[in-house]
PDB file of N, CA and C in Angstrom:
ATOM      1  N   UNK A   1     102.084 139.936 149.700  1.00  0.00           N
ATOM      2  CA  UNK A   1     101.024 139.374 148.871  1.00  0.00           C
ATOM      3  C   UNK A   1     100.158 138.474 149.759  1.00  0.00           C
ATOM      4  N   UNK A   2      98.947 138.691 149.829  1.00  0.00           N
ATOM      5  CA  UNK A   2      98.210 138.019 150.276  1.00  0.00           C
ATOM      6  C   UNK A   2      97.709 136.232 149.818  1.00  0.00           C
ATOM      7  N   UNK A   3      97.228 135.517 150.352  1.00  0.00           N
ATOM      8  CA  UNK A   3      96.822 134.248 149.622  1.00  0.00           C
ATOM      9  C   UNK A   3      96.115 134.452 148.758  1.00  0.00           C
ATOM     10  N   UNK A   4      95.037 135.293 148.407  1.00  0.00           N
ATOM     11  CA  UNK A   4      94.255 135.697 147.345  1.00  0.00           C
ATOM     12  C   UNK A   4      95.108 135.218 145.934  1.00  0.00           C
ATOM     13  N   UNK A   5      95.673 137.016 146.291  1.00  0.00           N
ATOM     14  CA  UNK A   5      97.124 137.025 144.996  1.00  0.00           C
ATOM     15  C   UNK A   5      97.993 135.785 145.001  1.00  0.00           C
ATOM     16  N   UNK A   6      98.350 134.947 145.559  1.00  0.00           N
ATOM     17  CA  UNK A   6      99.033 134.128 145.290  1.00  0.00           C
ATOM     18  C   UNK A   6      98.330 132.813 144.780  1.00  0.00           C
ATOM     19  N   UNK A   7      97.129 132.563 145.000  1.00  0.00           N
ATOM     20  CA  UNK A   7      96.243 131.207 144.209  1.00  0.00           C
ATOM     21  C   UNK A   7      96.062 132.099 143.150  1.00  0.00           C
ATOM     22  N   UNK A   8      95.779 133.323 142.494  1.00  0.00           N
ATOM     23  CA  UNK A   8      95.688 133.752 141.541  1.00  0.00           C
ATOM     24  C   UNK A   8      97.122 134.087 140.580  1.00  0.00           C
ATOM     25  N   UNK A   9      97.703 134.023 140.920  1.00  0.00           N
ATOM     26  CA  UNK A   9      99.641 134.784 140.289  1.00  0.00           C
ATOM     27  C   UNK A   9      99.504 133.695 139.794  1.00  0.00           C
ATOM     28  N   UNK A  10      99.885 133.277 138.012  1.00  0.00           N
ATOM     29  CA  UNK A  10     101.008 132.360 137.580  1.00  0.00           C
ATOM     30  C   UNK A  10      99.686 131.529 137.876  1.00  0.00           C
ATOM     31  N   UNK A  11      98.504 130.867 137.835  1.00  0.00           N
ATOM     32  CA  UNK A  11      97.318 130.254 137.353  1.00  0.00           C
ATOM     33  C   UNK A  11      96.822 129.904 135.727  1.00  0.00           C
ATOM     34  N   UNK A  12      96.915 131.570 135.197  1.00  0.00           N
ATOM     35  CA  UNK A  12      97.354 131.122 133.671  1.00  0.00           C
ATOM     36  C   UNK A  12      98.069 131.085 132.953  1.00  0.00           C
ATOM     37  N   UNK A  13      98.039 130.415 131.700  1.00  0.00           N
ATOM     38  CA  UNK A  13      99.119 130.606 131.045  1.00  0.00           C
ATOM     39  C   UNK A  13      99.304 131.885 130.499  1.00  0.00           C
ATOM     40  N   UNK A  14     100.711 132.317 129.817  1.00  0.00           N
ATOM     41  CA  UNK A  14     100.816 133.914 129.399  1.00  0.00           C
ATOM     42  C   UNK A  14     100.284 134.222 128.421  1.00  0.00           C
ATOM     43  N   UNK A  15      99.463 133.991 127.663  1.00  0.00           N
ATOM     44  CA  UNK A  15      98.648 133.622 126.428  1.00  0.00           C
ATOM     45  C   UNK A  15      97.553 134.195 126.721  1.00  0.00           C
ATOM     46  N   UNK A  16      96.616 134.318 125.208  1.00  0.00           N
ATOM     47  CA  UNK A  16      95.262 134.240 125.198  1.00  0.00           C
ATOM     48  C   UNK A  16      95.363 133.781 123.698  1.00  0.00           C
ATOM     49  N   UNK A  17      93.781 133.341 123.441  1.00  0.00           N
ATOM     50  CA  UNK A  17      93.488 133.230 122.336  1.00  0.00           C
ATOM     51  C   UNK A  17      91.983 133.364 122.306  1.00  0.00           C
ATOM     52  N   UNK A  18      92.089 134.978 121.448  1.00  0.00           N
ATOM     53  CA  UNK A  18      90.841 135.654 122.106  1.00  0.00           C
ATOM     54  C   UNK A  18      90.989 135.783 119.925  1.00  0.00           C
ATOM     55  N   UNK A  19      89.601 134.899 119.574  1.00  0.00           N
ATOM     56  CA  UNK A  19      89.714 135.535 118.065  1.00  0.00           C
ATOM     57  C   UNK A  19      89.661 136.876 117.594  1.00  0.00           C
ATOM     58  N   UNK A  20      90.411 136.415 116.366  1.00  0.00           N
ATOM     59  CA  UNK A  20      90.802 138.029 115.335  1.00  0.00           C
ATOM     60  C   UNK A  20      89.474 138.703 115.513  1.00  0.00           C
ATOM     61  N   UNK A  21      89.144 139.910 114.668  1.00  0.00           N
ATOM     62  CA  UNK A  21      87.997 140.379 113.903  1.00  0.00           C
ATOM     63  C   UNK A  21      87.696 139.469 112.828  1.00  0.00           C
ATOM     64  N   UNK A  22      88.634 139.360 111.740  1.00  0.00           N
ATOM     65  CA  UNK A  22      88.487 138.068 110.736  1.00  0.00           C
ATOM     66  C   UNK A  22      87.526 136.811 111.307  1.00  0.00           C
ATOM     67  N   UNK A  23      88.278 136.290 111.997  1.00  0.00           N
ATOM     68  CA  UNK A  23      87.497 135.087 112.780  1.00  0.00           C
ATOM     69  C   UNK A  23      86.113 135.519 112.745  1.00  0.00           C
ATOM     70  N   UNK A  24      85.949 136.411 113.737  1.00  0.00           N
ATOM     71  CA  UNK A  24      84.590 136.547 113.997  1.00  0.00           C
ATOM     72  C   UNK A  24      84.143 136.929 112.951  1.00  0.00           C
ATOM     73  N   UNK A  25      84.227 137.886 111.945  1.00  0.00           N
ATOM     74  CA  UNK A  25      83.326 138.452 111.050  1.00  0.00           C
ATOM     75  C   UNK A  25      83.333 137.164 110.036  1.00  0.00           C
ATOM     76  N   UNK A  26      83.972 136.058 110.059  1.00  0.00           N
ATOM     77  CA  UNK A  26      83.989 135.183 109.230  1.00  0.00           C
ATOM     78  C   UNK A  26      82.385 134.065 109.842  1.00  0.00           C
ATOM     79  N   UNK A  27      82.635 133.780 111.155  1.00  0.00           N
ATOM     80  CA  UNK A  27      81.546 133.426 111.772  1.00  0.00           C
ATOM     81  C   UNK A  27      80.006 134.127 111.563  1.00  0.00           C
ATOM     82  N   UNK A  28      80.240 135.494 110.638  1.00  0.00           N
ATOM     83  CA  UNK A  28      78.665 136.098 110.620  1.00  0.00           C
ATOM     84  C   UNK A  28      78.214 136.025 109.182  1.00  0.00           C
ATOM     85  N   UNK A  29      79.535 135.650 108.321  1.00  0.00           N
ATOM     86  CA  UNK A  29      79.263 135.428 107.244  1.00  0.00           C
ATOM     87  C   UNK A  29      79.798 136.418 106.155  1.00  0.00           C
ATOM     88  N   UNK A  30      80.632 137.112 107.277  1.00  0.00           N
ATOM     89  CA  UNK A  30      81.408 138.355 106.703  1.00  0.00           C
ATOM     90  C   UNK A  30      83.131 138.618 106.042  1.00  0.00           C
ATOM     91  N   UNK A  31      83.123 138.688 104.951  1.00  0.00           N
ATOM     92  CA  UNK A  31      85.009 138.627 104.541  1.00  0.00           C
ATOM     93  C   UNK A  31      85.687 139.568 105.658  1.00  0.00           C
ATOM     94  N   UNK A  32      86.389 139.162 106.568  1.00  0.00           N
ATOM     95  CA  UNK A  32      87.104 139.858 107.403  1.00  0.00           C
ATOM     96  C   UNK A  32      87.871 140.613 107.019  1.00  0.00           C
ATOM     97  N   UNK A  33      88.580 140.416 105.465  1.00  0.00           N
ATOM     98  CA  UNK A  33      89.620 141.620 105.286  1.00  0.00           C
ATOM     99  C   UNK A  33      88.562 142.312 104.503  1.00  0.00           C
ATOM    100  N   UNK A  34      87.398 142.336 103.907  1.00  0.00           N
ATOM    101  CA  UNK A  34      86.912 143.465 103.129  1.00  0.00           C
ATOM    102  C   UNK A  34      86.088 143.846 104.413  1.00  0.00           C
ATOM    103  N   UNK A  35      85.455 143.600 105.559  1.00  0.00           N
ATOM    104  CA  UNK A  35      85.480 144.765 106.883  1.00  0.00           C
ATOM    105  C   UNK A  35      86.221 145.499 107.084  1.00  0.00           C
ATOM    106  N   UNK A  36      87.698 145.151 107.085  1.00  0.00           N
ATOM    107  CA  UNK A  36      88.288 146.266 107.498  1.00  0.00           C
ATOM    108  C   UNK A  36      88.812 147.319 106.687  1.00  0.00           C
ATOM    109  N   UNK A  37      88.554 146.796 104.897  1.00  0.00           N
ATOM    110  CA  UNK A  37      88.582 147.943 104.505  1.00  0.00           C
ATOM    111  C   UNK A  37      87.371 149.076 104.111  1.00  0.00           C
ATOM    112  N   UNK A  38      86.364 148.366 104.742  1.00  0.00           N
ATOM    113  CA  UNK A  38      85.491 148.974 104.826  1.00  0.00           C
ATOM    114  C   UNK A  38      85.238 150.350 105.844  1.00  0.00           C
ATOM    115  N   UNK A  39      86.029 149.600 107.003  1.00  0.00           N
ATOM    116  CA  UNK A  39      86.476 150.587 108.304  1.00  0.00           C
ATOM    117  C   UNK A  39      87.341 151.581 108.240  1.00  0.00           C
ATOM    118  N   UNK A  40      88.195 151.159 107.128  1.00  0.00           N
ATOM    119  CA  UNK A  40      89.285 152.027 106.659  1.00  0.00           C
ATOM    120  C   UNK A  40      88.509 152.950 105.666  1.00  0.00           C
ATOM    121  N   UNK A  41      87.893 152.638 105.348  1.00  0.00           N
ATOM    122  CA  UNK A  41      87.293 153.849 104.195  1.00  0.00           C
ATOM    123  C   UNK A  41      86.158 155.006 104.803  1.00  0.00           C
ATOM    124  N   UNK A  42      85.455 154.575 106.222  1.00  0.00           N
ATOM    125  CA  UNK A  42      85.081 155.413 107.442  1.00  0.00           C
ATOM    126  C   UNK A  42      83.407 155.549 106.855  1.00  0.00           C
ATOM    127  N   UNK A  43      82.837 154.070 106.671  1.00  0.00           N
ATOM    128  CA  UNK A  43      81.670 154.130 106.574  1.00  0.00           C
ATOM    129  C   UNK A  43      80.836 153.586 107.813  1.00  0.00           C
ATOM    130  N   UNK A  44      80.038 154.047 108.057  1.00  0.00           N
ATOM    131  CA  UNK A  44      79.408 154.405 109.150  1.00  0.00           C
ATOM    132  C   UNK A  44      78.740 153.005 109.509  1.00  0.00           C
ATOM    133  N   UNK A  45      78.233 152.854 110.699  1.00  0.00           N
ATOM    134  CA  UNK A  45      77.545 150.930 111.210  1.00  0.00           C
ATOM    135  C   UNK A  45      76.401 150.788 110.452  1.00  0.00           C
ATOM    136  N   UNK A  46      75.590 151.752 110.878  1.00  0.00           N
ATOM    137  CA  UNK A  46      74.321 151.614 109.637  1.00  0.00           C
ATOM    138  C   UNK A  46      74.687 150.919 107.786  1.00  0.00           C
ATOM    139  N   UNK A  47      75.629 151.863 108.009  1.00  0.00           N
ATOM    140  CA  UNK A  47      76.133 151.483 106.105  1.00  0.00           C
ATOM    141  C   UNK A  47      76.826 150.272 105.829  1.00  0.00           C
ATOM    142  N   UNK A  48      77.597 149.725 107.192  1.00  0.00           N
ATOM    143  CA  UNK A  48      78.227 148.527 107.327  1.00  0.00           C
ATOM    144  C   UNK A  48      77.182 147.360 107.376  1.00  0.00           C
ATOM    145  N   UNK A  49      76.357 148.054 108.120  1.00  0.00           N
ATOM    146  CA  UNK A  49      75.335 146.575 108.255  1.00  0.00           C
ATOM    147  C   UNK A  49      74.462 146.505 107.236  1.00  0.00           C
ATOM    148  N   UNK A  50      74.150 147.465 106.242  1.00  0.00           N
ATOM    149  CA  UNK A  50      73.503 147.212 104.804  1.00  0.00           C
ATOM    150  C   UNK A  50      74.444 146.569 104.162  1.00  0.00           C
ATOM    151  N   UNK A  51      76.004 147.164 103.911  1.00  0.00           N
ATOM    152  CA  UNK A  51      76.329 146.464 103.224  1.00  0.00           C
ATOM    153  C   UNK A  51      76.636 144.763 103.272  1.00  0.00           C
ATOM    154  N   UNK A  52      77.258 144.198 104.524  1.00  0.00           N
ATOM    155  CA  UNK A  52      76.935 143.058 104.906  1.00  0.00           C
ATOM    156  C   UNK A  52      75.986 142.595 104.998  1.00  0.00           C
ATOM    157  N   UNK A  53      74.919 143.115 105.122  1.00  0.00           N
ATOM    158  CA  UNK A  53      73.484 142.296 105.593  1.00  0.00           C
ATOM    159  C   UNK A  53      73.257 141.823 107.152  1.00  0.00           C
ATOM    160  N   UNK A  54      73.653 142.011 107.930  1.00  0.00           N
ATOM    161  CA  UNK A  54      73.836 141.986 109.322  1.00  0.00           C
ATOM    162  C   UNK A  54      73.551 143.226 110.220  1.00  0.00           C
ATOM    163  N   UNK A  55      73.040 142.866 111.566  1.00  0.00           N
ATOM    164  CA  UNK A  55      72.130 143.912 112.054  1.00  0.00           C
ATOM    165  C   UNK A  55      73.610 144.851 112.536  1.00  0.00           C
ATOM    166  N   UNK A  56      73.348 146.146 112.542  1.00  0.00           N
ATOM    167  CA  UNK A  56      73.787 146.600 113.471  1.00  0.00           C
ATOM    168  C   UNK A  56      74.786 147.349 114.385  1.00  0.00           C
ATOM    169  N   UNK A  57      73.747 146.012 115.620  1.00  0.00           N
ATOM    170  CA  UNK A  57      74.329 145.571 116.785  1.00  0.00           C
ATOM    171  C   UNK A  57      75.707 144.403 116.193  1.00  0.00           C
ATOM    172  N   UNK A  58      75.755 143.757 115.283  1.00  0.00           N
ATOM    173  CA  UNK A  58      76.733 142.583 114.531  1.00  0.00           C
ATOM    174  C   UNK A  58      78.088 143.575 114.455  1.00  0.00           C
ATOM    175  N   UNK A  59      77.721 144.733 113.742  1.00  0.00           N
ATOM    176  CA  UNK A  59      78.739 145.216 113.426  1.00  0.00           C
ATOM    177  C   UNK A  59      79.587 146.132 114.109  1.00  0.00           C
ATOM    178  N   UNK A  60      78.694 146.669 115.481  1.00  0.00           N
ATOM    179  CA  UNK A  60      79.059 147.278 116.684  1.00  0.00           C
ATOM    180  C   UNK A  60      80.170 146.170 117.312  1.00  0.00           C
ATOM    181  N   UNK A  61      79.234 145.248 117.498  1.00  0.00           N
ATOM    182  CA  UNK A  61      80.167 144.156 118.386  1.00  0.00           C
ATOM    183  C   UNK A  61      81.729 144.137 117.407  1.00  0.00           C
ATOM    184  N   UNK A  62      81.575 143.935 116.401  1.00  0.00           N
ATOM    185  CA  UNK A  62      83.166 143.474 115.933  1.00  0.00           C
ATOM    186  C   UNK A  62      83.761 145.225 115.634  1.00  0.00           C
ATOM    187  N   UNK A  63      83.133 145.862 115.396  1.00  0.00           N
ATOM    188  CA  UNK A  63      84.475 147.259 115.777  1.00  0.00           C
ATOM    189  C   UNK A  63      84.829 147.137 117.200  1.00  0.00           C
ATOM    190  N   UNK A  64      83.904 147.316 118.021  1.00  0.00           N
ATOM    191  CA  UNK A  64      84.660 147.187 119.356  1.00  0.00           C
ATOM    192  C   UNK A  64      85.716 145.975 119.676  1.00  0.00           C
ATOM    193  N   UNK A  65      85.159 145.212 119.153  1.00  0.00           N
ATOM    194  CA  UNK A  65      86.462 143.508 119.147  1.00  0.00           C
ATOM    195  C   UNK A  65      87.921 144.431 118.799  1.00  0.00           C
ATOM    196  N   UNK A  66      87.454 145.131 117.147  1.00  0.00           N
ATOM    197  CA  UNK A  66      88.887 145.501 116.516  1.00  0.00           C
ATOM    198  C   UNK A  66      89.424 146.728 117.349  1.00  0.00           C
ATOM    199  N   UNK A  67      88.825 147.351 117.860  1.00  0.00           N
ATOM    200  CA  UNK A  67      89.087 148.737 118.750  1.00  0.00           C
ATOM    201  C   UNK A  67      89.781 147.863 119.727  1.00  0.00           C
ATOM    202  N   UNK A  68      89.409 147.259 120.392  1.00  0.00           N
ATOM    203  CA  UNK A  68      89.880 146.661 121.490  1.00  0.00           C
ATOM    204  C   UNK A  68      91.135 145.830 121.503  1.00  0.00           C
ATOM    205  N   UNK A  69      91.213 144.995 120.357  1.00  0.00           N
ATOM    206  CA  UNK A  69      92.296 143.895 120.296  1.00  0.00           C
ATOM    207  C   UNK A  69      92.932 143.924 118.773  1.00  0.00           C
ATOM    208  N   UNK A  70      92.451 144.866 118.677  1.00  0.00           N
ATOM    209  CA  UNK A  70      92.977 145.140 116.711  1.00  0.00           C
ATOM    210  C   UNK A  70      92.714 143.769 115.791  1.00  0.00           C
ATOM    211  N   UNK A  71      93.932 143.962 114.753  1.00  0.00           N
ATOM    212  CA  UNK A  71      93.038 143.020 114.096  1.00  0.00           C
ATOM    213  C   UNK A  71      93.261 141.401 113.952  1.00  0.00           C
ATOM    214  N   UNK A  72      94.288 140.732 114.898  1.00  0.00           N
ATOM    215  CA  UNK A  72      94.745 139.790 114.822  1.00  0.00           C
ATOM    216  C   UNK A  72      94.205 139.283 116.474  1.00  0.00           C
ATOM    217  N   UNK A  73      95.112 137.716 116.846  1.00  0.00           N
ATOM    218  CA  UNK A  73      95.195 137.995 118.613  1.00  0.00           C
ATOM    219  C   UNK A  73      96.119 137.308 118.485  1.00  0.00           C
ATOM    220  N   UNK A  74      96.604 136.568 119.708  1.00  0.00           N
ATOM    221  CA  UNK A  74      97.882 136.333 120.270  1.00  0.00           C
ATOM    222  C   UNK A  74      97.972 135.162 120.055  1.00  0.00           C
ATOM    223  N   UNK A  75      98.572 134.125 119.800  1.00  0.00           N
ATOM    224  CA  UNK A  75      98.810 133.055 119.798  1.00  0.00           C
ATOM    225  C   UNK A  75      99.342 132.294 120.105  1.00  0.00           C
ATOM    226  N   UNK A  76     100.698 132.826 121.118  1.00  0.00           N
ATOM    227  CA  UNK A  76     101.773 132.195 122.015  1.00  0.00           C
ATOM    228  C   UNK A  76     101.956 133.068 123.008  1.00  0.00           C
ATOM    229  N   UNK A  77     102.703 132.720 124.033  1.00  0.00           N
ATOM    230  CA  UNK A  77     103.876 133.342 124.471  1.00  0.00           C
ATOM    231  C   UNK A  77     105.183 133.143 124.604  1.00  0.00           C
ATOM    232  N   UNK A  78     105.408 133.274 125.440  1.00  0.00           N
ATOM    233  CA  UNK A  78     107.318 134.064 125.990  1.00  0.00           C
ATOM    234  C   UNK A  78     107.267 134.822 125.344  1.00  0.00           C
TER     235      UNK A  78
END
């Protein structure tokens, strides 16, 4: 291992706290659990963002959040 890797190894903690979808869709003004059953019912971004009232791009960003990190995040470790 180089010095690089080693000022970098064990720097952070084992954690993140990267917010839910909830969180965020709560921040746009959006019920986070009726998004996702909205997602669950396979209506399209256009139709998401009429029905919320939010552009979009709003509603792109938080599927990819939930695609990415599903629907909760982490909150500890060990």
């Amino acid at each position: 291992m180089n010095e690089k890797e080693q000022e970098v190894q064990g720097s952070y903690p084992p954690w993140s706290r990267i917010p839910s979808v909830e969180e965020m869709a709560a921040e746009v003004g959006i019920d986070g659990a009726e998004f996702l059953r909205s997602l669950q019912s396979g209506l399209e971004a256009e139709q998401l963002a009429e029905k919320f009232g939010v552009s979009r791009k709003t509603i792109q960003s938080l599927y990819d959040h939930f695609m990415h990190y599903g629907a909760g995040s982490v909150m500890g470790g060990d």
